[in-house]
C-alpha atoms as a PDB file:
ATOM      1  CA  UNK A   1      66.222 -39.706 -35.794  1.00  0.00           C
ATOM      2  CA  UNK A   2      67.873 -37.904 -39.036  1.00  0.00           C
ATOM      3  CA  UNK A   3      68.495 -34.010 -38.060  1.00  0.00           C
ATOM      4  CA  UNK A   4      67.197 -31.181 -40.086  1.00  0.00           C
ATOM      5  CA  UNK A   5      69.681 -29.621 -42.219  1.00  0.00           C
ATOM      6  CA  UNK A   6      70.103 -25.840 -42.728  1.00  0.00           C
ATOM      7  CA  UNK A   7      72.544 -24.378 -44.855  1.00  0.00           C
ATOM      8  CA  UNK A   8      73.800 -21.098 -43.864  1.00  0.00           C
ATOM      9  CA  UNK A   9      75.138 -18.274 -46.341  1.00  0.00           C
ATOM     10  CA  UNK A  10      77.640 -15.849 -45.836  1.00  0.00           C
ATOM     11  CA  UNK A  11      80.464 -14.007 -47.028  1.00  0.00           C
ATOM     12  CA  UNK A  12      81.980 -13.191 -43.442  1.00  0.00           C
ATOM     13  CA  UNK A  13      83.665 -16.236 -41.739  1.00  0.00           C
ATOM     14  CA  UNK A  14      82.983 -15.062 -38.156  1.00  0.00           C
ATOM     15  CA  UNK A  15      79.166 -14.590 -38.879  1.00  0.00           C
ATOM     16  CA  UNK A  16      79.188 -18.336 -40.386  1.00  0.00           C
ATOM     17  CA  UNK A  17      80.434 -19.367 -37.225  1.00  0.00           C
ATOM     18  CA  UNK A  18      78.617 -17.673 -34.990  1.00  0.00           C
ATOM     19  CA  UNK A  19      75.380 -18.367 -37.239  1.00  0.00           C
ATOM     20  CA  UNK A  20      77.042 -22.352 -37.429  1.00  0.00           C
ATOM     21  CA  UNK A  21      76.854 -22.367 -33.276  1.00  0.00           C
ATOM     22  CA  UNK A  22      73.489 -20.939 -32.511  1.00  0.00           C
ATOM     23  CA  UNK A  23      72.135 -23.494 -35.071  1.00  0.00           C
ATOM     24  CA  UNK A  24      73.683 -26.566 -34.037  1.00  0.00           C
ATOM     25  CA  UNK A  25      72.808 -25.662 -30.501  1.00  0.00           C
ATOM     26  CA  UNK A  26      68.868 -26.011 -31.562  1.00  0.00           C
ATOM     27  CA  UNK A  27      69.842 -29.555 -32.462  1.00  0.00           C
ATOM     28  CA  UNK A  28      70.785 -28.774 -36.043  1.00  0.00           C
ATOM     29  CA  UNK A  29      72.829 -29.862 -38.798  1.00  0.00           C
ATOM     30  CA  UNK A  30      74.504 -27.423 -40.425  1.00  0.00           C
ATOM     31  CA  UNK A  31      76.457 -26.796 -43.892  1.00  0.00           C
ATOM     32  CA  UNK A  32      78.597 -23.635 -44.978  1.00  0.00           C
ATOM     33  CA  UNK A  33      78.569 -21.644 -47.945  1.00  0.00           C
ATOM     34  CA  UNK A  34      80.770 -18.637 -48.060  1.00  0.00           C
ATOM     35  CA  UNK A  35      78.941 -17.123 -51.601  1.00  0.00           C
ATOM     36  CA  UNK A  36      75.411 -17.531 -53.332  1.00  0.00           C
ATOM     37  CA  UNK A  37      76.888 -19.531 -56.292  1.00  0.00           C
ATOM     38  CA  UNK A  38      78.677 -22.065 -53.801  1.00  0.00           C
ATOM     39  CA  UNK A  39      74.982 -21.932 -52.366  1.00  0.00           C
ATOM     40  CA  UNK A  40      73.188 -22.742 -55.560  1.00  0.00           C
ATOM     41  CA  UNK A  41      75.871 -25.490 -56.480  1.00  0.00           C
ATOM     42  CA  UNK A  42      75.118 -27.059 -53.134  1.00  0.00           C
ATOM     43  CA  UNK A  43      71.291 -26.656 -53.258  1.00  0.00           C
ATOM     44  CA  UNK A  44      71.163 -28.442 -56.731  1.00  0.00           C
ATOM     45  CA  UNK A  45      73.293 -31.473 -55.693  1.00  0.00           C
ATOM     46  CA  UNK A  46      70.270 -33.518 -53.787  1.00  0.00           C
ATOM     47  CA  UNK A  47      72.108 -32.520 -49.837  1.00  0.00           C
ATOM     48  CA  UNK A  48      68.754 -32.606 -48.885  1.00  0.00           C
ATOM     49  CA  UNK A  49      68.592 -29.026 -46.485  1.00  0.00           C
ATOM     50  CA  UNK A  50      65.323 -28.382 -44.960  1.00  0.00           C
ATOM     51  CA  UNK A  51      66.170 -24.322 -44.854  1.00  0.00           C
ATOM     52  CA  UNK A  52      68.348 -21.605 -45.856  1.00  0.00           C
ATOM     53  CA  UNK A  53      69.619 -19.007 -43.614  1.00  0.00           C
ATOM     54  CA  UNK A  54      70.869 -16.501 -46.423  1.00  0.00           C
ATOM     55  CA  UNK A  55      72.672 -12.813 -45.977  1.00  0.00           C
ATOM     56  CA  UNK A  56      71.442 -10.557 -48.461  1.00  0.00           C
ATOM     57  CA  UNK A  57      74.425  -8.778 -48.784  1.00  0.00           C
ATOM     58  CA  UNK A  58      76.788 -11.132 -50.259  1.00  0.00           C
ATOM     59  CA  UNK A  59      79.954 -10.547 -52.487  1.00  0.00           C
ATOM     60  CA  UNK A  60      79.449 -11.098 -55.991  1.00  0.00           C
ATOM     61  CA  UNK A  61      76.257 -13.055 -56.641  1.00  0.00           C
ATOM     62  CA  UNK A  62      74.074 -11.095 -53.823  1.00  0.00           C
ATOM     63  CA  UNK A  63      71.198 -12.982 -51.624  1.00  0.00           C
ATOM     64  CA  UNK A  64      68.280 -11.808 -53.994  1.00  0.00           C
ATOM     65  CA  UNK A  65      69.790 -13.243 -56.846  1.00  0.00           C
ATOM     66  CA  UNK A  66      70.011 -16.287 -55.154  1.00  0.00           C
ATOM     67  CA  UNK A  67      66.299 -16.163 -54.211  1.00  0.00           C
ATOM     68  CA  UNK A  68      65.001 -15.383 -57.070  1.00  0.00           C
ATOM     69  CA  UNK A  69      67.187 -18.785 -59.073  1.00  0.00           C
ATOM     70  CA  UNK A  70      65.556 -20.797 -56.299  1.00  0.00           C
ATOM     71  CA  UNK A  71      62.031 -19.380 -56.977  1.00  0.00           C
ATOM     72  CA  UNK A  72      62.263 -19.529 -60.620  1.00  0.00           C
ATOM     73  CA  UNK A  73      63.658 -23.259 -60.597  1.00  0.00           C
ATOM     74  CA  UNK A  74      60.702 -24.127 -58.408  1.00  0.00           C
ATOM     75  CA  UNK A  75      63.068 -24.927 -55.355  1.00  0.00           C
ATOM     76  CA  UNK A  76      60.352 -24.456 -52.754  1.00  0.00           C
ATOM     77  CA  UNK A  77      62.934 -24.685 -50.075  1.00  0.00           C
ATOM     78  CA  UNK A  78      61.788 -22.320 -47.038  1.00  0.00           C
ATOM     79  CA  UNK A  79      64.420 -19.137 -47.413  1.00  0.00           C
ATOM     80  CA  UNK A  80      65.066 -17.592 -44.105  1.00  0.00           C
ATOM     81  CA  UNK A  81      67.028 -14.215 -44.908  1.00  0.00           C
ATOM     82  CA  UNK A  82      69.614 -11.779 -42.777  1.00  0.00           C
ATOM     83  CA  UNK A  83      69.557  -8.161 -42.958  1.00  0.00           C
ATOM     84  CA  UNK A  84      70.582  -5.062 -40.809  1.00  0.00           C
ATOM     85  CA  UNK A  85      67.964  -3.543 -38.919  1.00  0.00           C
ATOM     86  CA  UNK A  86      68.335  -0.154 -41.096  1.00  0.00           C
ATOM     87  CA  UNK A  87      67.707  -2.250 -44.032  1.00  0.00           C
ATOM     88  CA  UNK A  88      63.923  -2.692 -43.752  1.00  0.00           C
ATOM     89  CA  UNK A  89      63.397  -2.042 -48.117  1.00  0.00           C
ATOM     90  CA  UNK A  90      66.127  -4.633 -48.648  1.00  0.00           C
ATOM     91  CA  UNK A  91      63.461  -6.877 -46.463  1.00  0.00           C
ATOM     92  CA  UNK A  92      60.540  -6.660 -48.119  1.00  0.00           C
ATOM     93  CA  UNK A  93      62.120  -6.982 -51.305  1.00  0.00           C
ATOM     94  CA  UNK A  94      63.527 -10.089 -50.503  1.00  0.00           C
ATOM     95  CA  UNK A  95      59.884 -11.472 -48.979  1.00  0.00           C
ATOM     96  CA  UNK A  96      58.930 -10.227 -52.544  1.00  0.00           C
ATOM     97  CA  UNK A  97      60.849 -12.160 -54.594  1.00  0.00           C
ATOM     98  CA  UNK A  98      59.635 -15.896 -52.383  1.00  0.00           C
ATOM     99  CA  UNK A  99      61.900 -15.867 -49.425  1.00  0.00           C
ATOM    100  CA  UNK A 100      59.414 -16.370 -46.391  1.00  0.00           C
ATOM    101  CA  UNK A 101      60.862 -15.384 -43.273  1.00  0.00           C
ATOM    102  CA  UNK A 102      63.650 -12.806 -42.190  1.00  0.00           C
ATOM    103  CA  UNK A 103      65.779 -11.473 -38.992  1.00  0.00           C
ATOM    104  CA  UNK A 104      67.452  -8.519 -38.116  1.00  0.00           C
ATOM    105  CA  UNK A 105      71.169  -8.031 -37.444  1.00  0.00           C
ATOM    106  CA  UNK A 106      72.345  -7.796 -34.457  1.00  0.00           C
ATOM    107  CA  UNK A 107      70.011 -10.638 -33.863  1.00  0.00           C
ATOM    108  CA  UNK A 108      68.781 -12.518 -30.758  1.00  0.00           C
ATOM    109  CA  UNK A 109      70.133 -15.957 -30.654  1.00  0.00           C
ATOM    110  CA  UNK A 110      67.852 -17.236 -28.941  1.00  0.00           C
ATOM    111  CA  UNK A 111      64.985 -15.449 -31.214  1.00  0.00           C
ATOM    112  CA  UNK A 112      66.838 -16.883 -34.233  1.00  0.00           C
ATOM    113  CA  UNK A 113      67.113 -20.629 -33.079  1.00  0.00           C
ATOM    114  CA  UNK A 114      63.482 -20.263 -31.881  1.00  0.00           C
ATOM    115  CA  UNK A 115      62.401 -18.839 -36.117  1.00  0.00           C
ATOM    116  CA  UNK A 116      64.450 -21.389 -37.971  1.00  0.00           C
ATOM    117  CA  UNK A 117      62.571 -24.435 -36.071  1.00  0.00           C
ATOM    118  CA  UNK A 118      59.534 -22.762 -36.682  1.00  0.00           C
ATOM    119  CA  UNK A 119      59.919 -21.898 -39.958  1.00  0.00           C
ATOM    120  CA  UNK A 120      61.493 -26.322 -40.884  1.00  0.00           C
ATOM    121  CA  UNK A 121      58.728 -27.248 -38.278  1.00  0.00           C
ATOM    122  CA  UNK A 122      55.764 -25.618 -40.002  1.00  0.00           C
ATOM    123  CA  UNK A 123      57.022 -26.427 -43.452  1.00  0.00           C
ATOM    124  CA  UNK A 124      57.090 -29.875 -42.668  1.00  0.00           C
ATOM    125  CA  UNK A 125      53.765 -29.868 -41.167  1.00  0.00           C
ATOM    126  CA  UNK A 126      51.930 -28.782 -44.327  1.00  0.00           C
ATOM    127  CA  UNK A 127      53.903 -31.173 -46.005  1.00  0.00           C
ATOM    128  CA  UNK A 128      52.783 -34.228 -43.842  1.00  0.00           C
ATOM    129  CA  UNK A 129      48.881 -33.811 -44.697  1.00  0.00           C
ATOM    130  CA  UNK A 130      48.474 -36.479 -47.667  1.00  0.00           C
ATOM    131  CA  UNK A 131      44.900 -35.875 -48.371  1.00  0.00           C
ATOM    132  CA  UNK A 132      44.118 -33.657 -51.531  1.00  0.00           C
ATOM    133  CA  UNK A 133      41.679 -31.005 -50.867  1.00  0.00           C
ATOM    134  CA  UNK A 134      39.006 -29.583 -53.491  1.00  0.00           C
ATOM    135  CA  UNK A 135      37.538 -25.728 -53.311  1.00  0.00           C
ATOM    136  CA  UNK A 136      35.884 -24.180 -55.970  1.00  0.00           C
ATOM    137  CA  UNK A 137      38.299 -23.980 -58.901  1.00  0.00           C
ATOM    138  CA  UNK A 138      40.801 -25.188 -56.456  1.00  0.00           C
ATOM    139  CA  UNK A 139      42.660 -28.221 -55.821  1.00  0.00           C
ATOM    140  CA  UNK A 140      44.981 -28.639 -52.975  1.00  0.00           C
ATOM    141  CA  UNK A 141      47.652 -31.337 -53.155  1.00  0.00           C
ATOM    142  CA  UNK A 142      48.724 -31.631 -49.404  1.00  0.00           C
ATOM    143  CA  UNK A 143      50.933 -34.840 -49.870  1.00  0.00           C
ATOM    144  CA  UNK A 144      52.851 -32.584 -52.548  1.00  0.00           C
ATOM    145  CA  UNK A 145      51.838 -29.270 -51.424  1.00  0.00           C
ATOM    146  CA  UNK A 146      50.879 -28.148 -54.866  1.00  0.00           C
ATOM    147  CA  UNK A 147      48.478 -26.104 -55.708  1.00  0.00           C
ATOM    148  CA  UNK A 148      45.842 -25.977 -58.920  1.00  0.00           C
ATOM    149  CA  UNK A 149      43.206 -23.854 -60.509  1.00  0.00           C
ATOM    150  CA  UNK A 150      41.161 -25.582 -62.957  1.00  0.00           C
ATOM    151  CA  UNK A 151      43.884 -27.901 -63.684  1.00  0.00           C
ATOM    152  CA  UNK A 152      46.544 -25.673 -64.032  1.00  0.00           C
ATOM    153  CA  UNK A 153      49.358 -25.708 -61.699  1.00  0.00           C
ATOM    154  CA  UNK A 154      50.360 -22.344 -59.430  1.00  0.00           C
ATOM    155  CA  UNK A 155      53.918 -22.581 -58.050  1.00  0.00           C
ATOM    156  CA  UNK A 156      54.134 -21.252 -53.879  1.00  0.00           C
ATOM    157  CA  UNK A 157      56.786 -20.482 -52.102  1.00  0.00           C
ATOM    158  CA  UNK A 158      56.294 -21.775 -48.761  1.00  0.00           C
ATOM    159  CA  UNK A 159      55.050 -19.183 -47.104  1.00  0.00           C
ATOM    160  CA  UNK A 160      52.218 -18.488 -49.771  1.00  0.00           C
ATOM    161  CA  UNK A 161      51.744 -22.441 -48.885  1.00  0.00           C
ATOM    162  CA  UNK A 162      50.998 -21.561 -45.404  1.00  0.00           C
ATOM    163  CA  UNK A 163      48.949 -18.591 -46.101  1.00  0.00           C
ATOM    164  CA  UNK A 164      47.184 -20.457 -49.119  1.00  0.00           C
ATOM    165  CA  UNK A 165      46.549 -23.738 -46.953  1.00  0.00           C
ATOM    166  CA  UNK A 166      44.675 -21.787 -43.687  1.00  0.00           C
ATOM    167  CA  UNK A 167      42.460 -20.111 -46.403  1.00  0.00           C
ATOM    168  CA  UNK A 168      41.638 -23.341 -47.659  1.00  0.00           C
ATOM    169  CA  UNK A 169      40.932 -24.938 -44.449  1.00  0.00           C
ATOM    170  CA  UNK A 170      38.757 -22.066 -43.583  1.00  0.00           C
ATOM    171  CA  UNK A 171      36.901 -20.615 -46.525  1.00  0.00           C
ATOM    172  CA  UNK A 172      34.471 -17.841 -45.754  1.00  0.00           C
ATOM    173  CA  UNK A 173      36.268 -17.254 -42.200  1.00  0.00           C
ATOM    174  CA  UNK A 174      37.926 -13.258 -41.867  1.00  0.00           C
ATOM    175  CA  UNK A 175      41.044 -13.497 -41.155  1.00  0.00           C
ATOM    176  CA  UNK A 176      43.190 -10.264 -39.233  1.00  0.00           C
ATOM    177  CA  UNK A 177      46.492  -9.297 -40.112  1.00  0.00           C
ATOM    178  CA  UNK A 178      47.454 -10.279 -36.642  1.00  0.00           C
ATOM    179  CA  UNK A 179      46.220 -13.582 -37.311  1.00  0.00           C
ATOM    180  CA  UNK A 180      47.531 -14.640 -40.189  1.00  0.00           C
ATOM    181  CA  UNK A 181      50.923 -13.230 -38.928  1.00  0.00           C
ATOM    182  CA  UNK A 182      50.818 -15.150 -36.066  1.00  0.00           C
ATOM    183  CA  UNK A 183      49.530 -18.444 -37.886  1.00  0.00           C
ATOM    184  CA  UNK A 184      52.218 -18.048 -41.466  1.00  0.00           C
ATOM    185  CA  UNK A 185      55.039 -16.630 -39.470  1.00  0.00           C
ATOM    186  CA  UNK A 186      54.430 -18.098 -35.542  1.00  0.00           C
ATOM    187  CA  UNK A 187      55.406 -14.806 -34.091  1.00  0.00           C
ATOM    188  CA  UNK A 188      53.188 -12.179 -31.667  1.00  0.00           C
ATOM    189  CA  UNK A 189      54.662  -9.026 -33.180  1.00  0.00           C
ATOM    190  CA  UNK A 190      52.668  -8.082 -36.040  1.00  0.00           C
ATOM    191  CA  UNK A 191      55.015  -6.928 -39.023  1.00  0.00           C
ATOM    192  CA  UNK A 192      51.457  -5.867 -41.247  1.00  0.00           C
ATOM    193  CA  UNK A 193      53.821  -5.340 -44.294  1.00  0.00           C
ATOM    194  CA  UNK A 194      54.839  -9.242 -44.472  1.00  0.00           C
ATOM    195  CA  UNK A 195      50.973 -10.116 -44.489  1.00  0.00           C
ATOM    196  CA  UNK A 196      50.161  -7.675 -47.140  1.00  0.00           C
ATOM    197  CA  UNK A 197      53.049  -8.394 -49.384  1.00  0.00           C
ATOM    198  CA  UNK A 198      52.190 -12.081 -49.344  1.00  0.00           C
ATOM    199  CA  UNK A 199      48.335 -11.290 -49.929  1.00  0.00           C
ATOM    200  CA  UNK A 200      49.607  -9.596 -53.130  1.00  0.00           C
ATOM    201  CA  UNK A 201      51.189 -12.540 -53.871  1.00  0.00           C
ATOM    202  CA  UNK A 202      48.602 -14.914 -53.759  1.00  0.00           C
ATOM    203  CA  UNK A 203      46.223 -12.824 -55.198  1.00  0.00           C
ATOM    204  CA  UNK A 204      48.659 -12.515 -58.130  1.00  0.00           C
ATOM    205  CA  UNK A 205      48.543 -15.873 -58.548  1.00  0.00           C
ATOM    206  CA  UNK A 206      45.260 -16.883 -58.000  1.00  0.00           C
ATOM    207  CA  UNK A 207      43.274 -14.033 -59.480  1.00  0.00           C
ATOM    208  CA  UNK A 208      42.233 -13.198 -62.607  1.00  0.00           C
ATOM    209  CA  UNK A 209      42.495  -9.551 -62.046  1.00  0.00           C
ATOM    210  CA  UNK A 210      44.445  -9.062 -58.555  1.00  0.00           C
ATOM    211  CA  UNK A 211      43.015  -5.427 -58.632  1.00  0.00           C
ATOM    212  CA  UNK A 212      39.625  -6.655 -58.173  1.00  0.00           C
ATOM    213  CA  UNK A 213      40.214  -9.814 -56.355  1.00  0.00           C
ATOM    214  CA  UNK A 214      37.097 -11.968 -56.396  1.00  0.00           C
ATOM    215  CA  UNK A 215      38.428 -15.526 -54.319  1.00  0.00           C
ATOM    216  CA  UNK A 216      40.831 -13.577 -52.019  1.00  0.00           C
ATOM    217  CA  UNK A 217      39.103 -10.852 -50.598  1.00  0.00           C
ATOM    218  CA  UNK A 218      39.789  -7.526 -48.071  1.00  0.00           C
ATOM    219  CA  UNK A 219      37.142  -7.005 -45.918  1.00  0.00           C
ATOM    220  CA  UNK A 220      37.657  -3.454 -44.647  1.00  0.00           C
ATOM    221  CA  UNK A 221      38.314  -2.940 -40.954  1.00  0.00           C
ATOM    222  CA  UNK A 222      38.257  -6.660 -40.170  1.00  0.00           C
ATOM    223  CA  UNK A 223      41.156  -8.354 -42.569  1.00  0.00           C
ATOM    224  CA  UNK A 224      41.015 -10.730 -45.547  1.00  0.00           C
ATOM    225  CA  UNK A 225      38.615 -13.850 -46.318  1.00  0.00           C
ATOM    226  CA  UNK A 226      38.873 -16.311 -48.952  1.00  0.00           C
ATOM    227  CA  UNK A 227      35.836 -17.294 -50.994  1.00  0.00           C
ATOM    228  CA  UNK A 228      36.183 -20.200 -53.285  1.00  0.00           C
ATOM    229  CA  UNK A 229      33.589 -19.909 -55.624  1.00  0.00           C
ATOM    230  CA  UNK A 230      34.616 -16.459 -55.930  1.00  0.00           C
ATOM    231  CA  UNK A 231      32.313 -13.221 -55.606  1.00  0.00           C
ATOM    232  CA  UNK A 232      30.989 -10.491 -57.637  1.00  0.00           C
ATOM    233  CA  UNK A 233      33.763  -7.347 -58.159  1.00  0.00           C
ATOM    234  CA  UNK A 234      34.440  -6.098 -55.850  1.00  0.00           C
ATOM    235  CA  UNK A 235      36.194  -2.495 -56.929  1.00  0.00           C
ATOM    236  CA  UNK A 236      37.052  -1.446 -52.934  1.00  0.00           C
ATOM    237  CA  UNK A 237      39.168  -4.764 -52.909  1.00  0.00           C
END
């Protein structure tokens, strides 16, 4: 059986070693890149990786940047990033821009192991279903895990795949914010900023006017539901 491939990013060689061991200890292949362009140049060249466990806080081209040339190439590659714990704005800007998971330095090893399997585990998952699905406007492409609205293509990162994917299998059905954490990012601490950032998302994709969602909808107190004929406005949204 081929293994999964992660390539890790950073700037400091003992962190790419340590990060290098915990990996290949989950049963792991593993590739080095000591900067975001020798990231990129690696990334581009077909090496097939199934994640990326990136530093923010690189030396010259800086872990957002590399995001955000991933995103806007339409590498849907599942982005894990590394950040100190003090650095919970650097975070969420990083979720922002399409990465879709993140952990906290000092970090757990075993915690970390136990994320990036999740993270290449439930990636390939949605990616195995090979049956397109049809909702409203909608048109789910499992096989290819693309998504359309009348006919038009919307690029996801794959988290928003996740997210997108559950609402699809399960229109009309609230969903909490522990829920959907629990189901996108397989963990039992809620982090409620994640969910809501990645609601925005989707409902900036989706929507016609995101500030009065009508297909991806908050319902107060409870969480969010997805309706895919869409609804009437909704101002409170």
């Amino acid at each position: 059986m081929t293994k999964e491939r992660v390539l890790i990013v950073d700037d400091d060689p003992t962190v790419r070693k340590v990060l290098a061991r915990v990996v290949e200890r989950s049963g792991l292949e593993v590739c080095v890149a000591a900067s975001g362009e020798e990231a990129l140049s690696l990334l581009s060249g077909g090496n097939g990786f199934d994640l990326v466990l990136l530093d923010i806080m690189l030396g010259g081209m800086d872990g957002f940047q590399v995001v955000q040339k991933l995103r806007s190439a339409k590498n849907d590659i599942p982005i894990m990033i590394l950040s100190a714990r003090a650095e919970e704005d650097n975070t969420l800007y990083g979720l922002e821009l399409g990465a879709d998971d993140y952990i906290a330095k000092p970090f757990n090893p075993v915690v970390l192991a136990a994320k990036v399997k999740a993270l290449i585990r439930r990636n390939k998952s949605v990616q195995q279903n090979a049956q397109a699905q049809a909702a409203g406007p909608f048109v789910y492409h499992n096989d290819t895990m693309r998504l359309e609205k009348n006919g038009v293509e919307i690029p996801l990162s794959s988290k928003e795949n996740i997210m997108m994917k559950l609402f699809l299998d399960h229109p009309g059905e609230v969903f909490t914010k522990e829920q959907l954490y629990r189901h996108v990012w397989g963990d039992v601490i809620v982090d409620g900023n994640a969910v809501m950032v990645y609601i925005s998302h989707l409902r900036a994709k989706i929507e016609e006017n995101p500030k009065n969602p009508r297909f991806l909808r908050t319902v107060w107190g409870l969480g969010y539901q997805f309706n895919p004929e869409g609804g009437e406005d909704n101002p409170s949204a």
